[in-house]
C-alpha atoms as a PDB file:
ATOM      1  CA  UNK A   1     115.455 110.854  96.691  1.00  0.00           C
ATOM      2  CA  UNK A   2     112.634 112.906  98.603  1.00  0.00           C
ATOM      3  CA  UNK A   3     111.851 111.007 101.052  1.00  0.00           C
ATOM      4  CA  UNK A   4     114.480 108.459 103.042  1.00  0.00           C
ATOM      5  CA  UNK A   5     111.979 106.395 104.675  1.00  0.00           C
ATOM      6  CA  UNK A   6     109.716 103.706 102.539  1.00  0.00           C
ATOM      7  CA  UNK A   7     106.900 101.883 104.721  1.00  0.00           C
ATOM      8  CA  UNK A   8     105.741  98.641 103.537  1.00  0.00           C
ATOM      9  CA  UNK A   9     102.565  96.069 104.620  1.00  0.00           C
ATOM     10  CA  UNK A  10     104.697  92.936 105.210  1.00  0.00           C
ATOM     11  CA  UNK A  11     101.645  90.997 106.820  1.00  0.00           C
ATOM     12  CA  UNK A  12      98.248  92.079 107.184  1.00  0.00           C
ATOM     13  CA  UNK A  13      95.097  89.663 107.654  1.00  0.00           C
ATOM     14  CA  UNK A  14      93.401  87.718 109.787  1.00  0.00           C
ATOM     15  CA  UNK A  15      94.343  84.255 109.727  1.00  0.00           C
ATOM     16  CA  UNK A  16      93.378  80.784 111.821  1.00  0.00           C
ATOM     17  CA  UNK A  17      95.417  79.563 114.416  1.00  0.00           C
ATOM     18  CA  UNK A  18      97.584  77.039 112.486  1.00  0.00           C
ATOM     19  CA  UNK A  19      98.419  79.751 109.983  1.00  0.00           C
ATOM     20  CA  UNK A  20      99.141  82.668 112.105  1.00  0.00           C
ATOM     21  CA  UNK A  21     101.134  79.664 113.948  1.00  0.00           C
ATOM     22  CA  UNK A  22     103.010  78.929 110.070  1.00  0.00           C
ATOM     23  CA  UNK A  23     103.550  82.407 109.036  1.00  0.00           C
ATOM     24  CA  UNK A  24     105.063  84.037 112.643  1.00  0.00           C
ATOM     25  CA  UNK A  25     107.063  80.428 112.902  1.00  0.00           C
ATOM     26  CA  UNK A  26     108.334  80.431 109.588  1.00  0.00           C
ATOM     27  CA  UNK A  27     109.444  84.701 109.193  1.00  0.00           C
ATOM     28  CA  UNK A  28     111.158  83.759 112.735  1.00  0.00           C
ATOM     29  CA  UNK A  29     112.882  80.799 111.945  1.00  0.00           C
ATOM     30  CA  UNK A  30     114.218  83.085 108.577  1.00  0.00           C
ATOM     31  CA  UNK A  31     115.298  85.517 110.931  1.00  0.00           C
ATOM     32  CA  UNK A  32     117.134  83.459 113.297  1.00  0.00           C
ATOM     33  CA  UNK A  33     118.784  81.423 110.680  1.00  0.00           C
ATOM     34  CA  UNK A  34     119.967  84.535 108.979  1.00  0.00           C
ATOM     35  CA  UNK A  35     121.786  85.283 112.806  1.00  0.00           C
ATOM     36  CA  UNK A  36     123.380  82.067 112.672  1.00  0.00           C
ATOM     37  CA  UNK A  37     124.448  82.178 109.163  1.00  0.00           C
ATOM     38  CA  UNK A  38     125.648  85.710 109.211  1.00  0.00           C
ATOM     39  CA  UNK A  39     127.681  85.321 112.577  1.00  0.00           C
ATOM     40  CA  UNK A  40     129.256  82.115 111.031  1.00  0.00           C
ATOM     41  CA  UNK A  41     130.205  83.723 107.370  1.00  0.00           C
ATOM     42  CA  UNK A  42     131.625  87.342 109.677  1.00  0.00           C
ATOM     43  CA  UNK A  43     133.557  85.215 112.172  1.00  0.00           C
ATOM     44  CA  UNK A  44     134.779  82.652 110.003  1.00  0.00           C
ATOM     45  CA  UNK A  45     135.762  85.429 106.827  1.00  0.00           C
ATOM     46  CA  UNK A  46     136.624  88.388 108.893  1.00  0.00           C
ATOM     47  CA  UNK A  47     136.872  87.854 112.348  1.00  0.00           C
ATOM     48  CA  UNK A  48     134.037  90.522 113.423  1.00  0.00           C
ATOM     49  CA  UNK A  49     132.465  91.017 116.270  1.00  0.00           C
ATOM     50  CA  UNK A  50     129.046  88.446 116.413  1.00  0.00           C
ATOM     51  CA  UNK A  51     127.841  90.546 119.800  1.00  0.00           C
ATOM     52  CA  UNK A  52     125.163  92.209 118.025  1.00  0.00           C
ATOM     53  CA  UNK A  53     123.939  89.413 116.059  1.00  0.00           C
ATOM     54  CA  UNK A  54     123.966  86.421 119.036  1.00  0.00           C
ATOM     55  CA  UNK A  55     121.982  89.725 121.082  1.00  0.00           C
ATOM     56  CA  UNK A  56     119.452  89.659 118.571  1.00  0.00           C
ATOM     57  CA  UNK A  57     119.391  85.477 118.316  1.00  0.00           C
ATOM     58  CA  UNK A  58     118.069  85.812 121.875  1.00  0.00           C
ATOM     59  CA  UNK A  59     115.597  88.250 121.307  1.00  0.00           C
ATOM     60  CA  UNK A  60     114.303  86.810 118.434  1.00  0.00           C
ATOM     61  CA  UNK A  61     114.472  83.226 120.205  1.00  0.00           C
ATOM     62  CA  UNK A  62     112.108  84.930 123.292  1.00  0.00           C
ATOM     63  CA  UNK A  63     109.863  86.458 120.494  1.00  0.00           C
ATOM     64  CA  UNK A  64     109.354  82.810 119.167  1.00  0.00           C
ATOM     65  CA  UNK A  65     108.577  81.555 122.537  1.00  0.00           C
ATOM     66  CA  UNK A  66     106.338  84.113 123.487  1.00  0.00           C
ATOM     67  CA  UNK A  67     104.825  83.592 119.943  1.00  0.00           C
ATOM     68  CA  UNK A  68     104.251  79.954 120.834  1.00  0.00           C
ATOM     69  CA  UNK A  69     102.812  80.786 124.114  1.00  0.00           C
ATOM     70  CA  UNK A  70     100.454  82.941 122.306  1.00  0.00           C
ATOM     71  CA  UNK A  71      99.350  80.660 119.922  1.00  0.00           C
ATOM     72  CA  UNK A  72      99.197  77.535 122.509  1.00  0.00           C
ATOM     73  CA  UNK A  73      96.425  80.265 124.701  1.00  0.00           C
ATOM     74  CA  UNK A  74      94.744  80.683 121.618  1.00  0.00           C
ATOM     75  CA  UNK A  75      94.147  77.062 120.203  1.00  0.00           C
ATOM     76  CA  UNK A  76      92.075  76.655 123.640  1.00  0.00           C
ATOM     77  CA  UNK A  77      89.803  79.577 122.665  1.00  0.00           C
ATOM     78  CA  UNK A  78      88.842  78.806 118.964  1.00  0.00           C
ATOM     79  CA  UNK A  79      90.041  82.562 118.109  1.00  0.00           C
ATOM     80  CA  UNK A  80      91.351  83.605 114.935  1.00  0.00           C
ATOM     81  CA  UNK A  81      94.347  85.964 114.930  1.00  0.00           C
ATOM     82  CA  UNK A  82      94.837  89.076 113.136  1.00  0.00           C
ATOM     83  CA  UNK A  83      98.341  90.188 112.194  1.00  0.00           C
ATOM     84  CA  UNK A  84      99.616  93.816 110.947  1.00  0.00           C
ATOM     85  CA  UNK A  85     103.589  94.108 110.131  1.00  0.00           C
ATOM     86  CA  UNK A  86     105.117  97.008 108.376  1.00  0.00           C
ATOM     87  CA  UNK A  87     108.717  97.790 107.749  1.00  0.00           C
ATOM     88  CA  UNK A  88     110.450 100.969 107.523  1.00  0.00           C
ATOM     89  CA  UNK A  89     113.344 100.972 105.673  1.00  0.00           C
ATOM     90  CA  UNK A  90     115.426 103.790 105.916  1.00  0.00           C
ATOM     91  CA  UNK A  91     118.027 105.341 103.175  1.00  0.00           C
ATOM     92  CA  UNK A  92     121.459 106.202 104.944  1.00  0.00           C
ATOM     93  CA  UNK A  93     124.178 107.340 103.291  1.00  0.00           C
ATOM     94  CA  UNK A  94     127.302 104.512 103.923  1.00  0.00           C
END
């Protein structure tokens, strides 16, 4: 393959309140119940390491609160919210 890294638009609009509140909530909540799941199936199969995966729980559980914040500013102030999210995913030989 030419090129190892592929960008792709994950999110991009502008979106009301409640639905900027949905979208970042929900992709979030994914992400965070991925963590859990994936530290429960490595610990429970393999005995690995969870460090990296409760690290990013907490980060992702700050995000979400943060998010909230956010949103809770923005309800006050009849704004809409515009979101842009690409990914990069990266080809790495195993």
């Amino acid at each position: 393959m030419d090129n190892h890294n592929k960008t792709f638009t994950l999110i991009d609009g502008t979106f009301s309140v409640e639905d900027a509140d949905q979208i970042l909530t929900a992709l979030l909540n994914y992400k965070i119940d991925y963590h859990n799941r994936e530290d429960f199936s490595k610990h429970v199969r393999f005995n690995r390491d969870i460090e990296h995966s409760k690290k990013r729980i907490q980060e992702l559980t700050a995000t979400k609160e943060a998010v909230k914040n956010l949103i809770a500013e923005t309800e006050s102030n009849k704004f809409n919210l515009v979101i842009n999210s690409t990914i990069t995913v990266r080809l790495e030989e195993a």
